[in-house]
N, C-alpha and C. Protein backbone atom coordinates (compact mmCIF):
# COMPACT_ATOMS: atom_id res chain seq x y z
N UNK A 1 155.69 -218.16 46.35
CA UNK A 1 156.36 -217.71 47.56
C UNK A 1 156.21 -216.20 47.71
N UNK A 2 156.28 -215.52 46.66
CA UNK A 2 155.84 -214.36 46.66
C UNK A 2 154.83 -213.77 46.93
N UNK A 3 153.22 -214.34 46.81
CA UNK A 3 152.01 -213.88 47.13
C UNK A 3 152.30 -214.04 48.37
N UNK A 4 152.85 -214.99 48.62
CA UNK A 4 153.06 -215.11 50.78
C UNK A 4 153.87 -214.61 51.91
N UNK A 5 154.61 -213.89 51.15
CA UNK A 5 155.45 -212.40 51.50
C UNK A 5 154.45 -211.38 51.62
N UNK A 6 153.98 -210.84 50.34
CA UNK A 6 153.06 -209.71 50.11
C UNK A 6 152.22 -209.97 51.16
N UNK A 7 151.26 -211.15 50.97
CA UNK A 7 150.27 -211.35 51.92
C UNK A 7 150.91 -211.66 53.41
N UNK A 8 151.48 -211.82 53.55
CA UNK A 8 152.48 -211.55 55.10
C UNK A 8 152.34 -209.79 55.73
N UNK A 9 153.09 -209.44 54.63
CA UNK A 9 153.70 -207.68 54.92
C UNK A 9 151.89 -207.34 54.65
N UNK A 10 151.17 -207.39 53.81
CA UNK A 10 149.95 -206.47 54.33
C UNK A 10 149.48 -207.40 55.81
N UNK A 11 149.45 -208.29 55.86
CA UNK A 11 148.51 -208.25 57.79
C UNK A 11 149.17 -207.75 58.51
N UNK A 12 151.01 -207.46 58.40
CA UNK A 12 151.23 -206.70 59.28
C UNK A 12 151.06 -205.09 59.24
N UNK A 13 150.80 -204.58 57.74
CA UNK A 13 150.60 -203.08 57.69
C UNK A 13 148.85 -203.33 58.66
N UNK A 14 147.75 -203.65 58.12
CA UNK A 14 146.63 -204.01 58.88
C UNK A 14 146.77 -204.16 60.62
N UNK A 15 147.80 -204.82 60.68
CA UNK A 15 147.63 -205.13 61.86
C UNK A 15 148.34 -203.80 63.06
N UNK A 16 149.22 -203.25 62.19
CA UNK A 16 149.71 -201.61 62.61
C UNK A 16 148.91 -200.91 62.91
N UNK A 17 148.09 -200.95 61.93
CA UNK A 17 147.62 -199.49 61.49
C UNK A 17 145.93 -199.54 62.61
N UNK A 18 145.50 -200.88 62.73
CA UNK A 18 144.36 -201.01 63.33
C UNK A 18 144.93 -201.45 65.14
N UNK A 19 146.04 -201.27 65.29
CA UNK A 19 146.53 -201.32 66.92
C UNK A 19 146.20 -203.06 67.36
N UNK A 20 146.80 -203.81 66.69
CA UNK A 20 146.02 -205.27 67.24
C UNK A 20 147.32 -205.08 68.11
N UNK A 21 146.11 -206.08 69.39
CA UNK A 21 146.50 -206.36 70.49
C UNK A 21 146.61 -208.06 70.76
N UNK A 22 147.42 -208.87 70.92
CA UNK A 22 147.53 -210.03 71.16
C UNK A 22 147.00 -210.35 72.70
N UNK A 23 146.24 -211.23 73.41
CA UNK A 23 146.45 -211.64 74.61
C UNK A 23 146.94 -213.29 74.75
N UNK A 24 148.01 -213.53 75.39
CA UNK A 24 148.37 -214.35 76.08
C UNK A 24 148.67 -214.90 77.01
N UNK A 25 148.44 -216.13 78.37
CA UNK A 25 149.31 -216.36 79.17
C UNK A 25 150.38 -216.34 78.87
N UNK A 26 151.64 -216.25 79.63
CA UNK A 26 153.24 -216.23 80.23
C UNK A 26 153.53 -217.21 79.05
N UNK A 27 154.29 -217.11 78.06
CA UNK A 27 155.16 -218.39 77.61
C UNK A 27 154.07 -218.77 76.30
N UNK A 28 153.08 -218.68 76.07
CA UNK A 28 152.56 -219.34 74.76
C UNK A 28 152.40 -218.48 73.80
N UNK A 29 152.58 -219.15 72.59
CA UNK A 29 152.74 -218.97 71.55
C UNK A 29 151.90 -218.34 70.68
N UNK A 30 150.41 -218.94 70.94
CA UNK A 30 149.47 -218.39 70.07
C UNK A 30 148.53 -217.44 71.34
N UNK A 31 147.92 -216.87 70.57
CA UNK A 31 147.54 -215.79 71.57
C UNK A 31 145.62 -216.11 72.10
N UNK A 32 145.34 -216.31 73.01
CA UNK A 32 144.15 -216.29 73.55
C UNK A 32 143.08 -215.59 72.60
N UNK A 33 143.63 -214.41 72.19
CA UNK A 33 142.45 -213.63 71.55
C UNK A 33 143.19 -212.26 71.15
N UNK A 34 142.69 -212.46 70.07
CA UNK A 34 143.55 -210.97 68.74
C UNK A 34 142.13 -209.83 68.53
N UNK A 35 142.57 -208.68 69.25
CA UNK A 35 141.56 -207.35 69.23
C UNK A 35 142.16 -206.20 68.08
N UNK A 36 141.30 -206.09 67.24
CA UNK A 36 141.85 -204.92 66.39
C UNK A 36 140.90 -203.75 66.47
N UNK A 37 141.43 -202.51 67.02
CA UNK A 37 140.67 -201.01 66.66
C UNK A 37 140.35 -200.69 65.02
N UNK A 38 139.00 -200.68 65.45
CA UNK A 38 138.41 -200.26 63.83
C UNK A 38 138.13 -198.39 64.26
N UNK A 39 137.99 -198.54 65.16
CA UNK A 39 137.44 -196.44 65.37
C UNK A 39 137.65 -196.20 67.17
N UNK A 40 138.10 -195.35 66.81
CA UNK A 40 138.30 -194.16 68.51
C UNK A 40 138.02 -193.13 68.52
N UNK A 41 136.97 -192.73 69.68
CA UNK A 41 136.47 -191.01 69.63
C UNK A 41 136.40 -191.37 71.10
N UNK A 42 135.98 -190.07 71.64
CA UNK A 42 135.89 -189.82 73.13
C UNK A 42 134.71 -190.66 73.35
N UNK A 43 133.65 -190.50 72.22
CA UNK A 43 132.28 -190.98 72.99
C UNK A 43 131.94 -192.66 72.54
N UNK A 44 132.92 -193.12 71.60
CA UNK A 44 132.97 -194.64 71.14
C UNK A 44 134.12 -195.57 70.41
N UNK A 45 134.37 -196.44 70.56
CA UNK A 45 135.23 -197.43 69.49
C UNK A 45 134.39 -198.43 69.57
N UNK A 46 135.28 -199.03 68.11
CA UNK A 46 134.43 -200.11 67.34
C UNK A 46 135.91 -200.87 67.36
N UNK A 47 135.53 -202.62 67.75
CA UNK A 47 136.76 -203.45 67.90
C UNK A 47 135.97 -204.07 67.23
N UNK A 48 136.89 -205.50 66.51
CA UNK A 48 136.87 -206.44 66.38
C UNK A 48 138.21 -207.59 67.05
N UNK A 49 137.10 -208.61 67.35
CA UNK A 49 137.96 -209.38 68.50
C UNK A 49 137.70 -211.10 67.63
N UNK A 50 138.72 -211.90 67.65
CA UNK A 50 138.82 -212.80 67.18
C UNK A 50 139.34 -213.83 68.56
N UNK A 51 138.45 -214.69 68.93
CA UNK A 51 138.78 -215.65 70.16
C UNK A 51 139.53 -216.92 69.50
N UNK A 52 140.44 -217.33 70.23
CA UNK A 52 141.25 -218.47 70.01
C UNK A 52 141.05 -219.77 70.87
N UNK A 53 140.74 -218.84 72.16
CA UNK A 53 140.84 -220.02 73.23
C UNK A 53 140.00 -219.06 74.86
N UNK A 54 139.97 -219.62 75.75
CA UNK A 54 139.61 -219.18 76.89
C UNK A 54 140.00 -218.02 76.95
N UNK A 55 139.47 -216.96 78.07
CA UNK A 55 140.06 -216.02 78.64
C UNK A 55 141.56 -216.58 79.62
N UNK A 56 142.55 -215.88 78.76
CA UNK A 56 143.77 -216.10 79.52
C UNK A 56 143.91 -216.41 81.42
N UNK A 57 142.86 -215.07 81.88
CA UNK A 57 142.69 -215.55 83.37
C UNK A 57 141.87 -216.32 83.80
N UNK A 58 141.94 -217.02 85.49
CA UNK A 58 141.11 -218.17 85.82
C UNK A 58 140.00 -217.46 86.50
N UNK A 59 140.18 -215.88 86.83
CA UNK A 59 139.26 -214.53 86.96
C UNK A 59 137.92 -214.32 86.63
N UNK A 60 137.26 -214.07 87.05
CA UNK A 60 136.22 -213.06 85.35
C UNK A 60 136.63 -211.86 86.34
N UNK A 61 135.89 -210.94 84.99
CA UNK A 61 136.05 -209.69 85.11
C UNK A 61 135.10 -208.64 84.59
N UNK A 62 135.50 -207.31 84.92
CA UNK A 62 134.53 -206.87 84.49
C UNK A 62 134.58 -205.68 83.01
N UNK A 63 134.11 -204.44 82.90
CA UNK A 63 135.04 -203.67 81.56
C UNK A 63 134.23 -202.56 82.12
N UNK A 64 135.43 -201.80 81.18
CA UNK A 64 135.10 -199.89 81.72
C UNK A 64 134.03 -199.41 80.50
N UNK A 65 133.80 -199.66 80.06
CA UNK A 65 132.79 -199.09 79.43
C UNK A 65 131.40 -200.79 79.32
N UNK A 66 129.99 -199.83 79.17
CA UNK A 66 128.90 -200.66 78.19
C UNK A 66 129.24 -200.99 76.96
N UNK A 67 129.22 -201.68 76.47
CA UNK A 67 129.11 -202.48 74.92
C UNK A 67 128.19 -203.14 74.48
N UNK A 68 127.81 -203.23 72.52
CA UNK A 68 127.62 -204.06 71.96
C UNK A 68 127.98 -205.13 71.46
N UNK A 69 127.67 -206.58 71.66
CA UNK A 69 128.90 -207.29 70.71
C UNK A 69 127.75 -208.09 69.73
N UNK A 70 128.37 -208.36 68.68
CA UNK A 70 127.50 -208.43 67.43
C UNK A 70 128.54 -210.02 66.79
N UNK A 71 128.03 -210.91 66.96
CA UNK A 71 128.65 -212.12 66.49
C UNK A 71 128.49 -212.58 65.48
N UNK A 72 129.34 -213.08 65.12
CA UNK A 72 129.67 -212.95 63.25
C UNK A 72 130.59 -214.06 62.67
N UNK A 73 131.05 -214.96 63.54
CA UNK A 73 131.64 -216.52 63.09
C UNK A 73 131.74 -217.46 64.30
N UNK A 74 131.40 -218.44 64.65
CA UNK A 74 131.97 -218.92 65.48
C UNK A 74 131.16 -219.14 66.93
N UNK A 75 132.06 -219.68 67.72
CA UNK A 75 131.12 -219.68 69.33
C UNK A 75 131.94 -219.99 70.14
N UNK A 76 131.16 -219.48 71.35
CA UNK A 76 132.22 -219.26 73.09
C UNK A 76 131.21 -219.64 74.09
N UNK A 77 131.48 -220.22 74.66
CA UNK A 77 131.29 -219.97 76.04
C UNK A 77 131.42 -219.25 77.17
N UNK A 78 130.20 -218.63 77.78
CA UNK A 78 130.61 -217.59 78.83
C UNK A 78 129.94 -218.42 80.25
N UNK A 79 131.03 -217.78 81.29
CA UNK A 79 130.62 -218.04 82.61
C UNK A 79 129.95 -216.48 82.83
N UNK A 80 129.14 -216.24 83.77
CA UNK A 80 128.52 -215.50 84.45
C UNK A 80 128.59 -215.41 85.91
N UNK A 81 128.89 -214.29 86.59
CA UNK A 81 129.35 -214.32 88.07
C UNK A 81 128.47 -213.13 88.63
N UNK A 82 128.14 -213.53 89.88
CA UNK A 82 127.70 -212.42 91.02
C UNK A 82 128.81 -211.85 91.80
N UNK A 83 128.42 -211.06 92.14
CA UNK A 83 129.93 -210.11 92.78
C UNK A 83 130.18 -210.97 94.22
N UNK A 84 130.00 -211.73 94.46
CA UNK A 84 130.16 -213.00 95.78
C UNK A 84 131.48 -213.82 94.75
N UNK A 85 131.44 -213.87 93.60
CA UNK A 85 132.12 -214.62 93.01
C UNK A 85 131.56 -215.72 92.53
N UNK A 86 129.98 -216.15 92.74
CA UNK A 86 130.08 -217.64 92.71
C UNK A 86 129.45 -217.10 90.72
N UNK A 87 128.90 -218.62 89.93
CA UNK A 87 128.97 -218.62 88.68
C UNK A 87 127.44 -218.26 88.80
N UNK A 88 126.34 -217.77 87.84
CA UNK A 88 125.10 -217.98 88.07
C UNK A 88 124.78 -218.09 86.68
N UNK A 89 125.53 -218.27 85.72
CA UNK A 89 125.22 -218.60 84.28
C UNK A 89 125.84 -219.20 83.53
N UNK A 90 125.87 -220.29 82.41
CA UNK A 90 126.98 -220.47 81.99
C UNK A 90 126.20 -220.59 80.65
N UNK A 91 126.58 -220.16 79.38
CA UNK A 91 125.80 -220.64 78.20
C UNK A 91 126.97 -220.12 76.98
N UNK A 92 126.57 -221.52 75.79
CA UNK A 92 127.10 -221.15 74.36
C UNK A 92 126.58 -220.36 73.93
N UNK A 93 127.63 -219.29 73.45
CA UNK A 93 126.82 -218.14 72.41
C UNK A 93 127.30 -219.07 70.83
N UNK A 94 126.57 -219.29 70.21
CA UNK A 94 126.81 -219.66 68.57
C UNK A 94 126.40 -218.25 67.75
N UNK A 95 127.42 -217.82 66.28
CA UNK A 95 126.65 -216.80 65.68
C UNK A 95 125.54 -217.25 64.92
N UNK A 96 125.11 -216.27 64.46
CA UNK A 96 124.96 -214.72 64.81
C UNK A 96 124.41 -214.85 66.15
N UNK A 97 124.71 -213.06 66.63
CA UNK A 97 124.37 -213.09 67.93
C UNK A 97 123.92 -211.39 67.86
N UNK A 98 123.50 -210.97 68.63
CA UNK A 98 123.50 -209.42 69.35
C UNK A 98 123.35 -209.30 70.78
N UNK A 99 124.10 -208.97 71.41
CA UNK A 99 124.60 -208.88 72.88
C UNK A 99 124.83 -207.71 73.43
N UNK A 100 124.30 -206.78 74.83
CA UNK A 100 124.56 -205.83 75.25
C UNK A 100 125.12 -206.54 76.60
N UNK A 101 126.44 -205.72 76.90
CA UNK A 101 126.62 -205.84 78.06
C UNK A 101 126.92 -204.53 79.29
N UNK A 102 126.49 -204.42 79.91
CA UNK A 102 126.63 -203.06 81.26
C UNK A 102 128.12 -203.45 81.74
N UNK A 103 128.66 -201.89 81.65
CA UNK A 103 130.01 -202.51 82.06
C UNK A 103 130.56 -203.37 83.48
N UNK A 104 129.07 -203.66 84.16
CA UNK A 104 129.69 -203.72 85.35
C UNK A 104 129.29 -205.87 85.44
N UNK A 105 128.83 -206.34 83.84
CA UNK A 105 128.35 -207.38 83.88
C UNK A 105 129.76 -207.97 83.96
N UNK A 106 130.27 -209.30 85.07
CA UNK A 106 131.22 -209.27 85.60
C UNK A 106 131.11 -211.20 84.67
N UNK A 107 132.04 -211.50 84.43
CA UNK A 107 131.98 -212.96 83.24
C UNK A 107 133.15 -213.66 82.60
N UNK A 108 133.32 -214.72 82.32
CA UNK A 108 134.64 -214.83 81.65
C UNK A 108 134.53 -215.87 80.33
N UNK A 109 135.03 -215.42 79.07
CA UNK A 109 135.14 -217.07 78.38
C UNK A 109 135.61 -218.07 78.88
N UNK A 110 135.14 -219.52 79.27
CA UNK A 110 135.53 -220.60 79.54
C UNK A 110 136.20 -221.18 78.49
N UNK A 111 135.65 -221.33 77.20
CA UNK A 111 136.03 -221.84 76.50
C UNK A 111 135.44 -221.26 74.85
N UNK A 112 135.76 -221.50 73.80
CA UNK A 112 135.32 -221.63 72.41
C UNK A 112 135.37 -222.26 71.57
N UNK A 113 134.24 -222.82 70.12
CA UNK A 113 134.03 -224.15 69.62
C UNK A 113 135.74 -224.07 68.89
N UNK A 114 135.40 -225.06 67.91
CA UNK A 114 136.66 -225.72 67.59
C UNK A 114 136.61 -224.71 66.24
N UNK A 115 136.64 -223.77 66.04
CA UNK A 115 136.55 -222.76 64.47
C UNK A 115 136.92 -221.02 65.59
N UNK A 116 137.21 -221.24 66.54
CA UNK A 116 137.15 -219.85 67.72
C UNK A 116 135.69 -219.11 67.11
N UNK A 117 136.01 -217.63 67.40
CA UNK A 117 134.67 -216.73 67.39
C UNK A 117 135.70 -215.51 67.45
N UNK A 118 134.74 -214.77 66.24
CA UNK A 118 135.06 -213.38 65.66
C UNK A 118 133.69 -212.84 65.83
N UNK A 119 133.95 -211.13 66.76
CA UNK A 119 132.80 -210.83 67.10
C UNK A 119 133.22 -209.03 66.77
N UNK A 120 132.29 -208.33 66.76
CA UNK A 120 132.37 -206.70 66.42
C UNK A 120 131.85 -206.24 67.46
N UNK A 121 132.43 -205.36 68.30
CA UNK A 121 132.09 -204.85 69.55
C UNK A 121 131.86 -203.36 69.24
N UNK A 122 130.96 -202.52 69.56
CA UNK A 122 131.12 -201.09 69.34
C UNK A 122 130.48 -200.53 71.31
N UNK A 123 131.26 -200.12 71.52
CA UNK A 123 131.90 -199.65 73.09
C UNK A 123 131.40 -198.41 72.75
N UNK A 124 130.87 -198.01 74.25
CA UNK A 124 130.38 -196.61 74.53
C UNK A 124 131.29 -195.89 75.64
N UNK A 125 131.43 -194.86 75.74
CA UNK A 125 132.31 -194.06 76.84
C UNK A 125 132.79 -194.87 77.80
N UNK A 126 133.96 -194.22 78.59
CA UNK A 126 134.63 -194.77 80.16
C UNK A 126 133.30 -194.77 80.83
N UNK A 127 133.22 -195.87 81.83
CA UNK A 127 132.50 -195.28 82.44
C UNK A 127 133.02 -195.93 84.64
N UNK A 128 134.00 -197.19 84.54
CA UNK A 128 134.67 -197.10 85.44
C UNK A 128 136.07 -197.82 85.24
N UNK A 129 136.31 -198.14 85.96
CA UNK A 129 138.23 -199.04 86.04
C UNK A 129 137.69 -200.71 85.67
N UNK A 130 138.82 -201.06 84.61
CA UNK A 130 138.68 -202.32 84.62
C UNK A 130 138.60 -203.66 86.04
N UNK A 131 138.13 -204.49 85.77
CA UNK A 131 138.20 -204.95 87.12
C UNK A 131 138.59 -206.46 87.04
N UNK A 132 139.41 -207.23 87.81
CA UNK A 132 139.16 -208.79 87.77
C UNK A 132 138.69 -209.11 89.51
N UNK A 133 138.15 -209.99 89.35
CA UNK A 133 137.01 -210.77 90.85
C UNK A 133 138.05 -211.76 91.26
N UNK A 134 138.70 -212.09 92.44
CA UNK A 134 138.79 -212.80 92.83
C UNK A 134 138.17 -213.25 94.81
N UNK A 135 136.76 -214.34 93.81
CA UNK A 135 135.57 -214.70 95.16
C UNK A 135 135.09 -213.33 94.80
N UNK A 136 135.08 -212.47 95.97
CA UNK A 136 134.33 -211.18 96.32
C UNK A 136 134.43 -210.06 96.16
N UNK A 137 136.35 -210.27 95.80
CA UNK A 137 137.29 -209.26 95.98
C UNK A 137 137.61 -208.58 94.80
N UNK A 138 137.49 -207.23 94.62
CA UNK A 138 137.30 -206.53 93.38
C UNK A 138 138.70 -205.93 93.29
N UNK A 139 139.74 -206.42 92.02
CA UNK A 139 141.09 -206.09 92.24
C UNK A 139 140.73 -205.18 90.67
N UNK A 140 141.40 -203.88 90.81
CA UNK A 140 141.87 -203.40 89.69
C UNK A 140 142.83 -204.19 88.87
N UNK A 141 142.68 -203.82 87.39
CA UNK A 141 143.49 -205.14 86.21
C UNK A 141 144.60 -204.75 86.45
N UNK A 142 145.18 -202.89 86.78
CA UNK A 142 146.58 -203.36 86.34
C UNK A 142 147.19 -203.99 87.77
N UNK A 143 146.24 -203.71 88.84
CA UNK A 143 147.21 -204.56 90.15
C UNK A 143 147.01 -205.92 89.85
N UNK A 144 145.98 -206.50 89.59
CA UNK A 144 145.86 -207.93 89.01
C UNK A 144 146.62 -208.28 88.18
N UNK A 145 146.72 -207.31 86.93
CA UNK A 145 147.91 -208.00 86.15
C UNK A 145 149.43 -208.25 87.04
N UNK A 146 149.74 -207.43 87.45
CA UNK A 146 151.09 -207.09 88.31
C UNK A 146 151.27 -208.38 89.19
N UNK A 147 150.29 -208.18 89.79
CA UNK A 147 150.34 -209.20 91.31
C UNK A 147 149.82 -211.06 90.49
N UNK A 148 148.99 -211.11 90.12
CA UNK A 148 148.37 -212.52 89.95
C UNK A 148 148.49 -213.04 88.55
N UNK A 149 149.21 -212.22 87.20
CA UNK A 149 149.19 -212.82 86.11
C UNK A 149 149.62 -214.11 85.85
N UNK A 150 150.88 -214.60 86.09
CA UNK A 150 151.14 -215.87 86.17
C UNK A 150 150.80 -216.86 87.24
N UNK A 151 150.21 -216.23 88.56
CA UNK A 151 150.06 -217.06 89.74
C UNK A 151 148.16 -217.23 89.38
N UNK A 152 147.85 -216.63 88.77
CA UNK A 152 146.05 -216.70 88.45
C UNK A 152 145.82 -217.22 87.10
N UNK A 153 146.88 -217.61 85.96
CA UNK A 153 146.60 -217.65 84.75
C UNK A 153 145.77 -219.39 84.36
N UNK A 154 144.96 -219.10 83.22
CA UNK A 154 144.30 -220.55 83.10
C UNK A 154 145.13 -221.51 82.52
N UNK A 155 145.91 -222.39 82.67
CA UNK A 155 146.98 -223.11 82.27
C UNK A 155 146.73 -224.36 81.23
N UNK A 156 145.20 -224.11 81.01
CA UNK A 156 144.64 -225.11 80.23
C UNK A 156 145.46 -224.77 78.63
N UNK A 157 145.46 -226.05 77.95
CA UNK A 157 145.64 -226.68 76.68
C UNK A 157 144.98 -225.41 75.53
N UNK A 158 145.99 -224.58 75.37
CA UNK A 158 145.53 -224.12 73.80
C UNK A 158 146.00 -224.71 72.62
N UNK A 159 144.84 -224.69 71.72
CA UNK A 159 145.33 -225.58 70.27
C UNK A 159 144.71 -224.67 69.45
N UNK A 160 145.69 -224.52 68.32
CA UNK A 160 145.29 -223.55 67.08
C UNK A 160 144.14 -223.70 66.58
N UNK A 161 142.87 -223.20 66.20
CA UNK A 161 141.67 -222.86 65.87
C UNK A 161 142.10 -223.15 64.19
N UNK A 162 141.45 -224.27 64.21
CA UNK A 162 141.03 -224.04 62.51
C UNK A 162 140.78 -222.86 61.77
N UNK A 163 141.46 -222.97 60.32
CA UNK A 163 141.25 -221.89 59.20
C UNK A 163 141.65 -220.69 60.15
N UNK A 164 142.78 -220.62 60.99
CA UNK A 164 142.94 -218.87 61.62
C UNK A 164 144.39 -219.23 61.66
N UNK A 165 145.04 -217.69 60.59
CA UNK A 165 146.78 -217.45 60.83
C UNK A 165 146.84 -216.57 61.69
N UNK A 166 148.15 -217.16 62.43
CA UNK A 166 147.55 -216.47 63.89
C UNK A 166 149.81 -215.62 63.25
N UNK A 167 149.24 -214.21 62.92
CA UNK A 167 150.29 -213.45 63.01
C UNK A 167 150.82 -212.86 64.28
N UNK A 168 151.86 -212.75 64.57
CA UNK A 168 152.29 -212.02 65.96
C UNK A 168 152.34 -210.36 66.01
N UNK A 169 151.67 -209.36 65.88
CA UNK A 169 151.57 -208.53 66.22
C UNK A 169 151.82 -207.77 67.76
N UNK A 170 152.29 -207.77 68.84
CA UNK A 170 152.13 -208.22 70.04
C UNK A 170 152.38 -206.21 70.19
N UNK A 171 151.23 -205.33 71.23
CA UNK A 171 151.80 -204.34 71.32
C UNK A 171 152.05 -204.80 73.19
């Protein structure tokens, strides 16, 4: 009982000290996807992101900076979107992987295999405002979050991912 204390209290010193971020829809329990900061400078960070389940929104979106993502357990599914909104890609990534994306490549996880996906992202500078698509319509995240989080959220069935303790860290 004791190793499982100790080993409790260090994921949460880890999970402090590296800024994990939980994402969830409204009301559930386990979290969509756990991001931990490995490095921050003006000109880069290095995340690691552990997927559980879909992207929380029914959205895609887009990100403020270019990235690498470098896959390293696991597999997801991505949708792919044109700024019309409609889908023009949909494919399993399985690891390993190496992936560049332009921040303005606009996409969402649909889904991930039954083990989720842990991936290492190393991010290059700002380079515009986060964005979520709805159809055509290019909404900034935090008005999206504000306005459409629970009225846009994917309401589908999450189930705990094999071999993953899913600690609550929530900032």
């Amino acid at each position: 009982m004791r190793e499982a204390t100790v080993a409790s209290s260090l994921r949460l010193i880890r999970d402090s000290w590296l800024h994990r971020v939980d994402y969830r829809v409204d009301g559930e329990t386990l979290p969509r996807m756990s991001k931990w900061r490995l490095v921050a400078t003006p000109l880069f960070q290095i995340f690691v992101h552990r997927f559980y389940g879909p992207d929380w929104s029914q959205d895609p979106h887009d990100h403020p900076a270019d990235f690498v993502s470098i896959g390293l357990a696991g597999s997801y599914v991505e949708a792919v979107y044109d700024e019309s909104g409609g889908v023009v890609d949909q494919k399993t990534w399985r690891a390993p992987w190496f992936r560049r994306f332009p921040a303005r490549h606009i996409h969402r996880t649909v889904g991930v295999g039954p083990k989720g996906a842990l991936t290492v992202c190393f991010v290059g500078p700002i380079r515009q405002s986060w964005s979520f698509y709805i159809g055509s319509e290019q909404i900034q995240s935090r008005d999206y979050v504000k306005s459409f989080r629970s009225k846009r959220a994917d309401k589908g069935a999450l189930k705990p991912v094999a071999t993953t303790h899913h600690d609550s860290v929530t900032k």
